[in-house]
C-alpha atoms as a PDB file:
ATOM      1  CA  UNK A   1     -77.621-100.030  55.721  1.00  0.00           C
ATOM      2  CA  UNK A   2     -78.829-100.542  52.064  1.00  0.00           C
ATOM      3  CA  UNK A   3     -79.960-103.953  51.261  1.00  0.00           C
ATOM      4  CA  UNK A   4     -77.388-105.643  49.277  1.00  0.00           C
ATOM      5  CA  UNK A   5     -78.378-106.448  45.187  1.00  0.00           C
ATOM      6  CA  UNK A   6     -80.436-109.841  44.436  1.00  0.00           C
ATOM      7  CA  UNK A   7     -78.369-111.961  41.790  1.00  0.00           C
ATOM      8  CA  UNK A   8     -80.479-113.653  39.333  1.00  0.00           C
ATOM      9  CA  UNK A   9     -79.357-117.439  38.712  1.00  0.00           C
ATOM     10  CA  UNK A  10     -78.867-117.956  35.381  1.00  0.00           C
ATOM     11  CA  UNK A  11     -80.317-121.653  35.428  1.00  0.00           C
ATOM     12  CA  UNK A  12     -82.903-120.479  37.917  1.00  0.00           C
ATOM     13  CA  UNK A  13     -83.499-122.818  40.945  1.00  0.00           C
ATOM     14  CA  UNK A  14     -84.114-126.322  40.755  1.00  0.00           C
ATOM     15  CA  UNK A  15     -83.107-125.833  37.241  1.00  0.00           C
ATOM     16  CA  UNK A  16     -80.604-128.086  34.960  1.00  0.00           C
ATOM     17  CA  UNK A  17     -78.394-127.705  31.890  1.00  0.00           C
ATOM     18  CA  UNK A  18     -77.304-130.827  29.763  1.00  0.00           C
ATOM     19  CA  UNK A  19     -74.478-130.564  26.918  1.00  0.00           C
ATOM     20  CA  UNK A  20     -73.705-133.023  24.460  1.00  0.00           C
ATOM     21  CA  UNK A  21     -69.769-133.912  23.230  1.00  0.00           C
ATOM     22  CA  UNK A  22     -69.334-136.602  20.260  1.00  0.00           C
ATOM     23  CA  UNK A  23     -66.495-138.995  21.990  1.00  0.00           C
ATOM     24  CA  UNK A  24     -65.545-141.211  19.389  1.00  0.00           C
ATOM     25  CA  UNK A  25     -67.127-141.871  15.348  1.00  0.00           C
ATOM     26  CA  UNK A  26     -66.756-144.746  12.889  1.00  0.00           C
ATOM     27  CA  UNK A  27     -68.649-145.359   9.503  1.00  0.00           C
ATOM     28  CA  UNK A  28     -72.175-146.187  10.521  1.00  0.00           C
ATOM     29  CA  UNK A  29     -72.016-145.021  14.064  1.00  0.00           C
ATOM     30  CA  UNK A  30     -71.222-143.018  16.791  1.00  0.00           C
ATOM     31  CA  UNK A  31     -69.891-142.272  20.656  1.00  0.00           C
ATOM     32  CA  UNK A  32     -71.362-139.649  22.748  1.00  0.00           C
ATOM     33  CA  UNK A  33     -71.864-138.339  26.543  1.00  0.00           C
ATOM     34  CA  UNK A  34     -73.732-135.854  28.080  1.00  0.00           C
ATOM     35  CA  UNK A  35     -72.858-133.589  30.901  1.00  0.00           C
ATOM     36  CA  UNK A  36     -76.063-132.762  33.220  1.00  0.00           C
ATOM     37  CA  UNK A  37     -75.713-129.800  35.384  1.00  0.00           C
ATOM     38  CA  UNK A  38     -77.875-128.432  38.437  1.00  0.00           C
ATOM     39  CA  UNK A  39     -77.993-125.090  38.503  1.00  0.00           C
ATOM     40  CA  UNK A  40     -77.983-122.581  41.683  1.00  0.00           C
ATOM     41  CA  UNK A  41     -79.836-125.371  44.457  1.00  0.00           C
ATOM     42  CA  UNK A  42     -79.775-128.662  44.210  1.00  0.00           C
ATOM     43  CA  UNK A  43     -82.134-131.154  42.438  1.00  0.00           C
ATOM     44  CA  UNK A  44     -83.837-134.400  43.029  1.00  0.00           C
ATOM     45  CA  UNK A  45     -84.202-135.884  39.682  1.00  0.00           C
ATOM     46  CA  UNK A  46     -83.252-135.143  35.579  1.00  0.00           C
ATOM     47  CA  UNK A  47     -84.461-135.538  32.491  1.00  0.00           C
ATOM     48  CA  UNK A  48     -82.835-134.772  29.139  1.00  0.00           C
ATOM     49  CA  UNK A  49     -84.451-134.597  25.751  1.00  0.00           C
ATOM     50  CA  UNK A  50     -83.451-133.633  21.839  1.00  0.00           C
ATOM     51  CA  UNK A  51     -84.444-134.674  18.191  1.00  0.00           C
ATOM     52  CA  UNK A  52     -82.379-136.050  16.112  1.00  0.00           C
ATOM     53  CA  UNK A  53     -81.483-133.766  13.137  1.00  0.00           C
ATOM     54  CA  UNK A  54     -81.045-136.866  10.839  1.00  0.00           C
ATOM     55  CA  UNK A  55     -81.711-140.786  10.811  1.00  0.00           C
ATOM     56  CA  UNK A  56     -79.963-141.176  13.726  1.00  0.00           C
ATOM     57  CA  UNK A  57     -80.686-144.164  16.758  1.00  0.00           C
ATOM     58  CA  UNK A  58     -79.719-144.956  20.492  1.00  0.00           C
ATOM     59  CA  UNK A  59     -78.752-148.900  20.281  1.00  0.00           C
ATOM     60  CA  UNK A  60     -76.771-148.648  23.947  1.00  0.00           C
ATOM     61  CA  UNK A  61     -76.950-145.946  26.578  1.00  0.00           C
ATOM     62  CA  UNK A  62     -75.703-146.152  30.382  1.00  0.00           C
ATOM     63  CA  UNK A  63     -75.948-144.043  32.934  1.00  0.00           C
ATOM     64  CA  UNK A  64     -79.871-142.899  32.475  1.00  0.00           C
ATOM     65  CA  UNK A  65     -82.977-144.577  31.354  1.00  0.00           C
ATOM     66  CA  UNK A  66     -83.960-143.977  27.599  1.00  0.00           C
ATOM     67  CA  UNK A  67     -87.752-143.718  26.746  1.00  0.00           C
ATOM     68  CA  UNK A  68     -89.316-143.299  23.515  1.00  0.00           C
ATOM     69  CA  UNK A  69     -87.520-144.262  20.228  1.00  0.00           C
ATOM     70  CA  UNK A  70     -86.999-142.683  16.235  1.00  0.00           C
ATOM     71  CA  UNK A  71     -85.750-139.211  16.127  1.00  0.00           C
ATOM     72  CA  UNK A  72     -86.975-137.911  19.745  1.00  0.00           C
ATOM     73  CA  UNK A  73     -84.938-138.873  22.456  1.00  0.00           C
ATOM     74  CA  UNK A  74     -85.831-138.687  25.911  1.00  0.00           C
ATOM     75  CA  UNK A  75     -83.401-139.777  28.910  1.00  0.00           C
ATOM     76  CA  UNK A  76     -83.821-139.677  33.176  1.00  0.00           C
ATOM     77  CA  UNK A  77     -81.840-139.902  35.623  1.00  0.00           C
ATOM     78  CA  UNK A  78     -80.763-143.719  37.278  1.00  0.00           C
ATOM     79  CA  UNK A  79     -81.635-144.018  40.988  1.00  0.00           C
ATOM     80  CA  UNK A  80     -77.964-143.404  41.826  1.00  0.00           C
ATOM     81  CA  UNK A  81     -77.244-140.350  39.717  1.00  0.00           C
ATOM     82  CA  UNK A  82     -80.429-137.984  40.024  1.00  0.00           C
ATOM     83  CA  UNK A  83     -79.721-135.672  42.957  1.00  0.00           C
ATOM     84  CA  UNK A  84     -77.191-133.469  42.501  1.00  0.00           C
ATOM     85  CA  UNK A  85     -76.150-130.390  44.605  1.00  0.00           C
ATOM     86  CA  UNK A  86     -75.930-126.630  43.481  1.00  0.00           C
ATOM     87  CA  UNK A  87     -73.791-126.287  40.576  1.00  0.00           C
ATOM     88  CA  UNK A  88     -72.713-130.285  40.563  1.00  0.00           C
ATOM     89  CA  UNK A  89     -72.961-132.332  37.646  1.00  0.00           C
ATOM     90  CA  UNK A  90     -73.131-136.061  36.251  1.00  0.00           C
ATOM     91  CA  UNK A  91     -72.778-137.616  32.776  1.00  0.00           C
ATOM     92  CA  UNK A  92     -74.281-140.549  31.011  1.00  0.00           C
ATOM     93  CA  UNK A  93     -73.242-141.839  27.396  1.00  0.00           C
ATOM     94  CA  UNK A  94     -74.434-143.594  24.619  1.00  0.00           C
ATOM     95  CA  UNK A  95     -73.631-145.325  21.348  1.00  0.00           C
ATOM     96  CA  UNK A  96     -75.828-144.292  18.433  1.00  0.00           C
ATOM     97  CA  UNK A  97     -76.234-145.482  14.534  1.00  0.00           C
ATOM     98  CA  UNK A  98     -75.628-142.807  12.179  1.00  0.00           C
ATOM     99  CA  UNK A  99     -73.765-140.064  11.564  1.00  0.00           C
ATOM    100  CA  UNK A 100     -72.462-137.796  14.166  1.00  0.00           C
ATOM    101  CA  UNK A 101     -74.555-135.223  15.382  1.00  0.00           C
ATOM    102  CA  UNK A 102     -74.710-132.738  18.472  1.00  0.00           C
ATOM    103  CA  UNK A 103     -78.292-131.905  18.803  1.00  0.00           C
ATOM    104  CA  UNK A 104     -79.929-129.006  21.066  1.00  0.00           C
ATOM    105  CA  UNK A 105     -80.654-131.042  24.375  1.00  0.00           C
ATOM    106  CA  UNK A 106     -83.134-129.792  26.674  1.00  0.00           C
ATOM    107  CA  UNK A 107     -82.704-130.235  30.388  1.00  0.00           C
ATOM    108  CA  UNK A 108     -85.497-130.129  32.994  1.00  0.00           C
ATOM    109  CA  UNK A 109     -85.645-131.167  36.657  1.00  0.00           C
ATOM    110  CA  UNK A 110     -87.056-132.250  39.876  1.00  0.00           C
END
């Protein structure tokens, strides 16, 4: 018998994607959350980062720990929320000052 094709993952192994979706806006400020995603095997731990494209600020954010502060954001996984299984996927949130904005977020993992 032929050996059967080997599919390339598209987020390789171990690897993670994160998207961002603007929940709610107001004058001055703003609602988001952020859908993290293992990709083909599971991983142990997240962490999600993008620049702000404006004047835009974190004041609140639950569901992963923020480091670093201005316009490059960095957030990791809690201890409850980090391993995730092939293909399985979390969120986290925050509430920003500024306007709006759905930056490129980068996703890498553990």
């Amino acid at each position: 018998p032929s050996p059967s094709p080997t599919l390339t993952p598209t987020a390789g192994p171990g690897g993670c994607t994160a998207t961002m979706q603007t929940v709610n806006s107001w004058g001055g400020g703003f609602q988001s959350s952020v859908t993290v995603r293992a990709g083909s095997s599971a991983i142990r731990g997240w962490t999600v980062t993008w620049s702000w494209p404006g004047s835009q600020s974190v004041s609140q954010l639950w569901g992963g720990l923020q480091s670093g502060s201005g316009s490059s954001v960095s957030v990791r996984n809690e201890s409850w929320n980090g391993t995730l299984g092939a293909s399985a996927s979390t969120t986290f949130g925050f509430v920003a000052n500024g306007t709006a904005a759905t930056p490129t977020l980068t996703c890498s993992a553990s």
